[in-house]
Protein backbone atom coordinates (compact mmCIF):
# COMPACT_ATOMS: atom_id res chain seq x y z
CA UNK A 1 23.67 15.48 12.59
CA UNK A 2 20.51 16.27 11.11
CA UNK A 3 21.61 15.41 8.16
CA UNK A 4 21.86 11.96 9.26
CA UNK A 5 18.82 11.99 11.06
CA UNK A 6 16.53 13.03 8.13
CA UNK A 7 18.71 10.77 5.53
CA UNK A 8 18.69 14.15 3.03
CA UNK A 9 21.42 14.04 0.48
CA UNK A 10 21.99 17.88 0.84
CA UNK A 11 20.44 20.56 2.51
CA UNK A 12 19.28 22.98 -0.21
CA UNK A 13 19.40 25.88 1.88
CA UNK A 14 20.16 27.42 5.31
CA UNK A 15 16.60 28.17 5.23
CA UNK A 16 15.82 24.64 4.87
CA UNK A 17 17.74 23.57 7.49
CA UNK A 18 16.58 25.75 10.25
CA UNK A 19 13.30 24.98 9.25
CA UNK A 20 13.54 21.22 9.87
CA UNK A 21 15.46 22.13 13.07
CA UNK A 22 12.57 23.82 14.34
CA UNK A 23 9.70 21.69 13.23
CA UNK A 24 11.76 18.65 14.61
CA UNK A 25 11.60 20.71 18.00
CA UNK A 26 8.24 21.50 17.74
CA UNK A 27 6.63 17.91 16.75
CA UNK A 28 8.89 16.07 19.57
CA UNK A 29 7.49 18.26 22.13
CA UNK A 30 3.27 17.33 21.12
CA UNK A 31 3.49 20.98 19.79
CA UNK A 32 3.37 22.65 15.65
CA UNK A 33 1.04 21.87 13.16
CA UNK A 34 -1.28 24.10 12.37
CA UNK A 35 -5.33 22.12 12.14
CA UNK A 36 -8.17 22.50 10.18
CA UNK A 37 -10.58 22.38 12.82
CA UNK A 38 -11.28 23.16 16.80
CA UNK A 39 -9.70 20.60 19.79
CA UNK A 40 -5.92 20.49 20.72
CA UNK A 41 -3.32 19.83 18.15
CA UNK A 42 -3.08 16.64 16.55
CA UNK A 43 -6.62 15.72 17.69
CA UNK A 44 -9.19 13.98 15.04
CA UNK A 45 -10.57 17.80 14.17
CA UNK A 46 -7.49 19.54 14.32
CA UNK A 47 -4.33 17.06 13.15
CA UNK A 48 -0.85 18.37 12.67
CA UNK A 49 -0.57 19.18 9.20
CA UNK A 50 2.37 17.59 7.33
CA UNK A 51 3.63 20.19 3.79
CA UNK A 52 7.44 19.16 3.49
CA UNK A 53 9.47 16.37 2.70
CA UNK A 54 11.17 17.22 5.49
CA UNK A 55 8.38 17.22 7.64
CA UNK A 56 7.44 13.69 6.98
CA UNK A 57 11.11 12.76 7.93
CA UNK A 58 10.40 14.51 11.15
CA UNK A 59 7.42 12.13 11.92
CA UNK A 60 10.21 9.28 10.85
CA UNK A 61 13.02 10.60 13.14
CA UNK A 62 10.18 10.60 16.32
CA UNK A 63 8.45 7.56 15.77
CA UNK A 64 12.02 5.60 15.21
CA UNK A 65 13.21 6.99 18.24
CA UNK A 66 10.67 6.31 20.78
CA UNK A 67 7.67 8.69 20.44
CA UNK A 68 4.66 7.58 21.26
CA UNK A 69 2.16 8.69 18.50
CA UNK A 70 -1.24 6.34 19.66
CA UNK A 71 -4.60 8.07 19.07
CA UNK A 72 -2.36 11.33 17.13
CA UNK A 73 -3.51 12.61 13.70
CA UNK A 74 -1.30 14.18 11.03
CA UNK A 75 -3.10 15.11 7.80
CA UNK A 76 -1.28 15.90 4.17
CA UNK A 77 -1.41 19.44 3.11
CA UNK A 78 0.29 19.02 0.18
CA UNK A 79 1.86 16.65 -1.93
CA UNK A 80 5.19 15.36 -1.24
CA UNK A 81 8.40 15.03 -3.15
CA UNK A 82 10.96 12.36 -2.14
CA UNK A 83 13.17 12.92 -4.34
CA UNK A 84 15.76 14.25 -2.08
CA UNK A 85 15.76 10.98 -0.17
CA UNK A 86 17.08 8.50 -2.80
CA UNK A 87 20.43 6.98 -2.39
CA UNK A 88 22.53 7.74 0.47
CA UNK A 89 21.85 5.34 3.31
CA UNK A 90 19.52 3.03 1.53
CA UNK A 91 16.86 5.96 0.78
CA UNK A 92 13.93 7.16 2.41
CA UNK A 93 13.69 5.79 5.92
CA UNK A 94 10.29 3.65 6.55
CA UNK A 95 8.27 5.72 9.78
CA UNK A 96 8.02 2.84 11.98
CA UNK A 97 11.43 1.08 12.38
CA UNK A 98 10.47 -2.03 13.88
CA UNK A 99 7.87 -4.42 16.17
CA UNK A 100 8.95 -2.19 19.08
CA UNK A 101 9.49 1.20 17.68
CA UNK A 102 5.93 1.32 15.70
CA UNK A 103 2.87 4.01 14.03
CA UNK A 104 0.42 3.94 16.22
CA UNK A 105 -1.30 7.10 15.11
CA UNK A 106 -3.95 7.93 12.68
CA UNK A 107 -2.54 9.18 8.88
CA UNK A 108 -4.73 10.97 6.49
CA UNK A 109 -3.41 11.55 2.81
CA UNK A 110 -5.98 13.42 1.88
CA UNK A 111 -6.05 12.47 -1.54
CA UNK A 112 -2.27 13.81 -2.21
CA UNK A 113 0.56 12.18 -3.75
CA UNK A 114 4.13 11.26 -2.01
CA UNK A 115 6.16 10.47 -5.35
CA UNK A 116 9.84 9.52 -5.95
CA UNK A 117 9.54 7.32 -2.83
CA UNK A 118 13.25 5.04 -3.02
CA UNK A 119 14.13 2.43 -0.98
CA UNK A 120 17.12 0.10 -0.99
CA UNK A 121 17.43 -1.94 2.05
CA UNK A 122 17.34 -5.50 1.04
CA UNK A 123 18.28 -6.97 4.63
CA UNK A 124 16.02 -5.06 6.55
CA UNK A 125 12.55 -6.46 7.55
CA UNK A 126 9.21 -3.71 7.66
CA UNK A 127 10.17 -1.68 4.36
CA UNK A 128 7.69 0.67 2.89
CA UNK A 129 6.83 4.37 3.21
CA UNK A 130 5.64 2.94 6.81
CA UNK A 131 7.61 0.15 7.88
CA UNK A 132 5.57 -1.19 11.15
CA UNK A 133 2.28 0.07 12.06
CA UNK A 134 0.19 -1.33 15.23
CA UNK A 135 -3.19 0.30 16.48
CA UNK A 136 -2.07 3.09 13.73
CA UNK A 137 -4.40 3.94 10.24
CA UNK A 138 -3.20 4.98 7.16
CA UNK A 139 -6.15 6.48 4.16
CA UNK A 140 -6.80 8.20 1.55
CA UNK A 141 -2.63 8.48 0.08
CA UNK A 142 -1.45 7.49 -3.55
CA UNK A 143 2.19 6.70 -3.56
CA UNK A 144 4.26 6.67 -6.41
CA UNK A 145 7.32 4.80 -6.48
CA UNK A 146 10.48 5.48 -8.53
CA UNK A 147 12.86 4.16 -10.41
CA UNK A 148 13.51 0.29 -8.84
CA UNK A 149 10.94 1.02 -6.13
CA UNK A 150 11.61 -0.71 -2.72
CA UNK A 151 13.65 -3.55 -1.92
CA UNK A 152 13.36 -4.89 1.33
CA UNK A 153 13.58 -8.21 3.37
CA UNK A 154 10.70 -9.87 4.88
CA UNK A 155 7.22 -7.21 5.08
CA UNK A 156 7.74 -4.82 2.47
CA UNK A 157 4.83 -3.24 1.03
CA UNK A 158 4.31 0.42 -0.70
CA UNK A 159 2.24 1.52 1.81
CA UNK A 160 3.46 -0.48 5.27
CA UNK A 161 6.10 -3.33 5.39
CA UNK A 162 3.75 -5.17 8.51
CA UNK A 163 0.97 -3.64 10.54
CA UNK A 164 -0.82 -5.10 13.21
CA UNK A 165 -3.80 -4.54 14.31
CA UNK A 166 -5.01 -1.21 12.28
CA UNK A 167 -5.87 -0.22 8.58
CA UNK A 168 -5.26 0.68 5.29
CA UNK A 169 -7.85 1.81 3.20
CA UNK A 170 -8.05 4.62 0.09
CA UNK A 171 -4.52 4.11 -1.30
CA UNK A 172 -3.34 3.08 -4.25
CA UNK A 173 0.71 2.04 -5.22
CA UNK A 174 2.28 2.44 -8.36
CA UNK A 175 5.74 1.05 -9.11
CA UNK A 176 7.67 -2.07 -8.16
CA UNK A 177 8.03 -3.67 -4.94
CA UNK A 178 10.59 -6.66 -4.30
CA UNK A 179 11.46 -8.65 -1.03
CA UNK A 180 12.06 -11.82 0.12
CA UNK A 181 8.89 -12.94 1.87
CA UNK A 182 5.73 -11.12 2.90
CA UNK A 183 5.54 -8.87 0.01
CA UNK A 184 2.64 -6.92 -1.25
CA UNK A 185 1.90 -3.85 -3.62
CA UNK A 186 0.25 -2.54 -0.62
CA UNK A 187 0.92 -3.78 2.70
CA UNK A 188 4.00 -7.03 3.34
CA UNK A 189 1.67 -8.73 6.50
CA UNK A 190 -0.93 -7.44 8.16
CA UNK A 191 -1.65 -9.32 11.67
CA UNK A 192 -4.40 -9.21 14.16
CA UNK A 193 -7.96 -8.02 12.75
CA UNK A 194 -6.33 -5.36 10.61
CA UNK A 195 -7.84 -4.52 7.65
CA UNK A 196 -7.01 -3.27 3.96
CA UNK A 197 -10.20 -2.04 2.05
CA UNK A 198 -10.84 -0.18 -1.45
CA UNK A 199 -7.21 -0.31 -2.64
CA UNK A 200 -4.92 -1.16 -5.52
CA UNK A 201 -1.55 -1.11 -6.97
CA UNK A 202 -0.22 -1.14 -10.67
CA UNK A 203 3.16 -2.16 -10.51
CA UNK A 204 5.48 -5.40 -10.09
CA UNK A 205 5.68 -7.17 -7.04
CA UNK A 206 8.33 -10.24 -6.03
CA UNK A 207 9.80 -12.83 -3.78
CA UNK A 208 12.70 -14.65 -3.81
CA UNK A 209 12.38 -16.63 -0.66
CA UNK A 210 11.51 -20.37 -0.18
CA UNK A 211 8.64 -19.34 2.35
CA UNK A 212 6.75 -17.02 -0.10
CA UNK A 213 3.88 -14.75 0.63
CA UNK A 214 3.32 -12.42 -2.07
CA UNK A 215 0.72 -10.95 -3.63
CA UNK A 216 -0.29 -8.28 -5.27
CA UNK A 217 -2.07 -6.26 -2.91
CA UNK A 218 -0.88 -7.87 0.70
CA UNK A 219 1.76 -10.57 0.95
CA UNK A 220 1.03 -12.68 4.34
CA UNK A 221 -2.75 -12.38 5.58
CA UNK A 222 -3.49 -13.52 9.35
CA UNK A 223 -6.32 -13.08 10.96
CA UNK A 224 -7.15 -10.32 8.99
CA UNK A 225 -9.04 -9.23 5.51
CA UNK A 226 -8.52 -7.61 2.13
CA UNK A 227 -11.67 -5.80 0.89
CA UNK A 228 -12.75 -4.22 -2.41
CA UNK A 229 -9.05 -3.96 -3.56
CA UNK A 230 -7.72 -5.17 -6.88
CA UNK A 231 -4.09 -5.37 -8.40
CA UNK A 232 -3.15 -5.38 -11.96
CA UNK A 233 0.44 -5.73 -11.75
CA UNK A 234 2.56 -8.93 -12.42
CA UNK A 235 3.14 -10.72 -9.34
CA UNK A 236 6.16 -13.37 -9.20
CA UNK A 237 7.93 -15.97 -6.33
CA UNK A 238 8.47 -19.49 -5.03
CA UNK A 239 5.53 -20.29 -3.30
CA UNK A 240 2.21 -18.64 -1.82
CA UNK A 241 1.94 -16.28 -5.03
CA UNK A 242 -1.95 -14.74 -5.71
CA UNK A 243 -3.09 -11.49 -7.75
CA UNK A 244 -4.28 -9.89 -4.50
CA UNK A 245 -2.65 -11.96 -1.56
CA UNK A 246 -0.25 -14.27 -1.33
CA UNK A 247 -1.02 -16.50 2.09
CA UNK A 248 -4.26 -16.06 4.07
CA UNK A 249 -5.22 -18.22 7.73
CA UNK A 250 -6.39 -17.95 10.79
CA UNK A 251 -9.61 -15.67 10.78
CA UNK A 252 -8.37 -13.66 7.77
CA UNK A 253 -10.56 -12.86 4.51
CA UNK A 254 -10.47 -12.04 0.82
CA UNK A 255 -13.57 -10.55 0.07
CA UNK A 256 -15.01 -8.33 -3.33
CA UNK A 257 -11.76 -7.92 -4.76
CA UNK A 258 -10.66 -8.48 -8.34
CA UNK A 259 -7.21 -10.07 -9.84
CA UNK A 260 -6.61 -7.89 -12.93
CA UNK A 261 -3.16 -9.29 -13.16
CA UNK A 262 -1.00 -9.92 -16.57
CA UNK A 263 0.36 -13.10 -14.82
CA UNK A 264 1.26 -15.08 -11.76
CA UNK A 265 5.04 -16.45 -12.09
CA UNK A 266 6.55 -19.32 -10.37
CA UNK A 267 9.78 -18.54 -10.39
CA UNK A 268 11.59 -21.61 -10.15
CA UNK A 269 10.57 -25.21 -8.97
CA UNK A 270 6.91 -27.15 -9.03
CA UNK A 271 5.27 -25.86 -5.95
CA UNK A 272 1.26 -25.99 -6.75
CA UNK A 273 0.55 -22.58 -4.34
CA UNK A 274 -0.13 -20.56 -7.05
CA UNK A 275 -3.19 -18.95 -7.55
CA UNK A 276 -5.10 -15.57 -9.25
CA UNK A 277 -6.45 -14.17 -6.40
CA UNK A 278 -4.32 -16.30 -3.72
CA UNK A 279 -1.72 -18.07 -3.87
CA UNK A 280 -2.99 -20.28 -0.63
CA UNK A 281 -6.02 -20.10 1.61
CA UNK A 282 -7.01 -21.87 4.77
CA UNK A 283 -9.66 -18.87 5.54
CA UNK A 284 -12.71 -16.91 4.18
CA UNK A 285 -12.52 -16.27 0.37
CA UNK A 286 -16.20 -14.95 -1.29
CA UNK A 287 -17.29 -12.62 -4.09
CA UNK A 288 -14.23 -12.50 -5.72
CA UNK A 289 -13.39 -12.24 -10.00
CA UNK A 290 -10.16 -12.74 -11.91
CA UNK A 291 -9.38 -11.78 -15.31
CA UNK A 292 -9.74 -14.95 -17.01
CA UNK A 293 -6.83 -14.35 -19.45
CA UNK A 294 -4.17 -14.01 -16.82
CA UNK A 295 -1.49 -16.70 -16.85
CA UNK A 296 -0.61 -18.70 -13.25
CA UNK A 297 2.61 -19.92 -13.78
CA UNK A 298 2.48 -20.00 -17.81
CA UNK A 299 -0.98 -21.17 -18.32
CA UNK A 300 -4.59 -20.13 -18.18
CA UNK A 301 -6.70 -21.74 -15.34
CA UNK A 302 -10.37 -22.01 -14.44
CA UNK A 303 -12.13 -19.92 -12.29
CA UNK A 304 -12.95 -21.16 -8.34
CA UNK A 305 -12.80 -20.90 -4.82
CA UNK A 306 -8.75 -19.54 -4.71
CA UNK A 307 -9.08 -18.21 -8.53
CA UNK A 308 -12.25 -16.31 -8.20
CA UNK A 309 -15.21 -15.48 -10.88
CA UNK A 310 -13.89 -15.63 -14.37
CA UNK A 311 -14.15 -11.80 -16.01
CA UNK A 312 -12.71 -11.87 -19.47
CA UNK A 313 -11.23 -9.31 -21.27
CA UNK A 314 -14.14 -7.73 -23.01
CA UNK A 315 -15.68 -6.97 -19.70
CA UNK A 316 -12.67 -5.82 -17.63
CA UNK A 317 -12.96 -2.33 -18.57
CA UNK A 318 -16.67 -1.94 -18.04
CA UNK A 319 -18.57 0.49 -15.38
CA UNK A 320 -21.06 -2.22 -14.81
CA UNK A 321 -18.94 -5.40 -14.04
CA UNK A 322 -17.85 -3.60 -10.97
CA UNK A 323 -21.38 -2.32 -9.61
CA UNK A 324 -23.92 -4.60 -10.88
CA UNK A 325 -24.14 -7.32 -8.94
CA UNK A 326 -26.14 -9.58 -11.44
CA UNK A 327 -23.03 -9.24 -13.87
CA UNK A 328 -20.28 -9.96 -10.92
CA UNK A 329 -20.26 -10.40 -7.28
CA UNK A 330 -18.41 -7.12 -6.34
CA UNK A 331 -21.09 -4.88 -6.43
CA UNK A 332 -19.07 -1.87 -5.41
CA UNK A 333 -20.62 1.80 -4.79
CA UNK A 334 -19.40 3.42 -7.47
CA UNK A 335 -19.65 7.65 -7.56
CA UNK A 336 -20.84 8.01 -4.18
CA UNK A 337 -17.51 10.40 -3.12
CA UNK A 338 -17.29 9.18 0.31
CA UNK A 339 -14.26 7.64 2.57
CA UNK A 340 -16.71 4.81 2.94
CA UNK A 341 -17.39 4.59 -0.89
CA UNK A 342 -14.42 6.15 -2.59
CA UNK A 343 -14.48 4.48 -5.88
CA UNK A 344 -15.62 5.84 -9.11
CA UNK A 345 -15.02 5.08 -12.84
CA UNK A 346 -11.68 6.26 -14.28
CA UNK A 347 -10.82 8.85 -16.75
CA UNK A 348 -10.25 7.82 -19.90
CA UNK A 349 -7.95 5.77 -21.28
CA UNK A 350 -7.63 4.44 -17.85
CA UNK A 351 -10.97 2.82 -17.54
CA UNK A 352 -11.01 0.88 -14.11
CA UNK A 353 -11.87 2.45 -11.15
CA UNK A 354 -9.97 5.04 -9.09
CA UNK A 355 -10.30 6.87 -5.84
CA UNK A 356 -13.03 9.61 -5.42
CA UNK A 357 -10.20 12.15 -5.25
CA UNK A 358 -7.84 10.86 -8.46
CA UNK A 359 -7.79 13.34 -11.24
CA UNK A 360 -6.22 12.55 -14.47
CA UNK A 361 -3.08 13.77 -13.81
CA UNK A 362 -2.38 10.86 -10.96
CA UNK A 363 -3.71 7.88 -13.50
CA UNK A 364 -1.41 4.90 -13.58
CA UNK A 365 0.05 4.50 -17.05
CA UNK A 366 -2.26 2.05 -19.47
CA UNK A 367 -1.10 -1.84 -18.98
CA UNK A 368 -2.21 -5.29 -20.35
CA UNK A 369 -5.98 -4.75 -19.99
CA UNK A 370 -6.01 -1.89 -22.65
C-alpha cells in the first residue's frame, strides 16, 4: 500500500519502510519535524524539516489527499534524490494534485538541490515538482531535472504546473520541460496577483497545442508578474511563444528580466505571436533586454516593447550589464546575499548570475552564450 502511495519503485530496506510509515503518521497528525527555531511545529521559526525522498512524498501523499497545509512551513535539510521515483506510475507525483486538492503552505529550499526529478504524465494537467499551489510559496530550491524531464498536459512547469495566488521566487530549473499548453521552465500559469521573482531555467521548454502559452520562465501570465528572472533555454510551440513568458493579460507584468535564449521556434504554421521576451502581451512590459542574436522563428528581430532592449553577445556575459543601470535597464543588486537580493555573479565558466547560495558544483552546464 505504501508502496503505491509514495510511487517508490522498491523499498530499499525494512528500515526504510518503517521509517516512511512513521513519518507519514507523524506529518498527517500536525506532528514530526524537528525546527530550527522556538514556536510550535511547522510555524515560520520552527518549520518541519523535510531530509528524505521519502519525506517529500509524505508531504505529496497529505496534500493529495485532503490536508490542509495553509499558513504551514516545511524547510529542506538536505538535498534530495529522486531517483527512486522515475518510472513506475508516470514518476514522481506533483504535491498538489489538482484546483481542489492544492499547496497552500509556505516551502523553503534553502538553497538545496532536489535532482533526478522524472515525470511522465502527458494527459494530466498541473505537472511539476508542485503541481497546484494557491495562497502557498515556494523559495530558495534549484531543481534538476533528468533524463526527458517532465511531460505533462496543460500547466507544467519545473517548479509548479499552476499556482494561484502565491509565489515563486529564488529557484532556478535545469532540464527540459514539455506540455501542451501553459508551459514554463518555471511555473505552467500563475493566476491571481501571484508572483515569480529572481529566477531562471537552462533547459528546453515546448508546446504542442494550438492555444500555446509557453515560455521560458512561465507559460500563461494573468493578472500576475515575472520579475528579475531570465531563461536561456530554447523555447518552441504554435502560438504565444516568448524567452521568459509565453501569454501575459489582465493586470499581469514582465518586468527587469532578460531573454538569453538560443531561439524562439514556431513549430509549424504562420502565427505572428512570437516574441523574445513574450510571445503576446496585452499588460505591463518595462525594463526588459534580449540577447540580440537569438532567432524568433528562424530570424533575428529588432529590439521593442514585446522583444525588449537589444544586449548582444559581447555584453551578455558581463557583471555590469546586469547592475548598471546606465548600460541596461535591469539594474539588479548584485552580491548583496539576501532573499530579497539573491543574485550574484557566477563562477567561472558560467558567467551569468546565480543565486546567493549556488556554489560551483550546482552550475548549469555552459550553452550558446559561451
Amino acid at each position: 500500500m505504501l508502496k503505491d502511495i509514495f510511487g517508490l519503485k522498491t523499498f530499499r530496506s525494512v528500515a526504510v519502510f518503517a521509517a516512511a510509515v512513521l513519518v507519514f503518521g507523524l506529518a498527517a497528525c500536525g506532528g514530526g519535524g524537528d525546527g530550527d527555531g522556538p514556536g510550535a511545529p511547522g510555524t515560520k521559526g520552527n518549520p518541519h524539516l523535510i531530509s528524505t525522498a521519502v519525506e517529500l512524498a509524505v508531504l505529496a501523499a497529505e496534500v493529495n489527499g485532503g490536508y490542509n497545509k495553509s499558513g504551514v512551513y516545511y524547510k529542506l535539510a538536505n538535498d534530495i534524490n529522486l531517483y527512486d521515483y522515475i518510472g513506475g506510475e508516470g514518476g514522481w507525483t506533483p504535491i498538489g494534485r489538482s484546483s481542489g486538492f492544492f499547496f497552500s503552505g509556505h516551502f523553503d529550499g534553502n538553497g538545496k538541490t532536489v535532482s533526478s526529478l522524472s515525470i511522465d504524465r502527458s494527459e494530466t494537467n498541473g505537472v511539476g515538482l508542485f503541481g497546484y499551489i494557491k495562497g502557498g510559496t515556494v523559495k530558495n530550491l534549484c531543481v534538476e531535472l533528468r533524463g526527458d524531464g517532465i511531460k505533462g498536459n496543460y500547466s507544467v512547469g519545473g517548479v509548479v504546473g499552476s499556482i494561484e495566488n502565491g509565489g515563486i521566487s529564488n529557484c532556478y530549473v535545469t532540464g527540459k520541460v514539455v506540455g501542451n499548453s501553459s508551459v514554463g521552465g518555471v511555473a505552467g500559469s500563475a493566476y491571481s496577483s501571484s508572483s515569480i521573482s529572481n529566477c531562471y531555467a537552462a533547459g528546453e521548454v515546448s508546446g504542442g497545442a494550438d492555444d500555446g502559452c509557453i515560455g521560458g520562465v512561465a507559460g500563461l501570465i494573468i493578472d500576475s508578474s515575472v520579475s528579475n528572472s531570465y531563461a536561456t533555454n530554447k523555447v518552441s510551440g504554435l502560438k504565444y511563444v516568448g524567452g521568459v513568458a509565453g501569454y501575459v493579460s489582465g493586470a499581469g507584468s514582465v518586468s527587469n528580466c532578460a531573454a538569453l535564449n538560443q531561439e524562439i521556434v514556431r513549430l509549424v504554421g504562420a502565427e505572428p505571436s512570437f516574441g523574445r521576451v513574450t510571445g503576446s502581451v496585452l499588460a505591463s512590459m518595462h525594463s526588459n533586454i534580449g540577447f540580440s542574436e537569438m532567432k524568433v522563428c528562424g530570424a533575428t528581430i529588432a529590439g521593442g516593447f514585446q522583444n525588449g532592449v537589444d544586449i548582444p553577445k559581447g555584453d551578455v556575459t558581463f557583471r555590469s550589464s546586469y547592475e548598471d543601470a546606465s548600460s541596461y535597464p535591469l539594474a539588479w543588486n548584485l552580491g548583496l546575499y539576501t532573499d530579497d537580493h539573491p543574485w550574484k555573479w557566477g563562477v567561472a565558466p558560467y558567467s551569468l548570475p546565480i543565486l546567493y547560495w549556488q556554489t560551483a558544483s550546482t552550475m548549469p552546464i555552459q550553452g550558446h552564450l559561451f
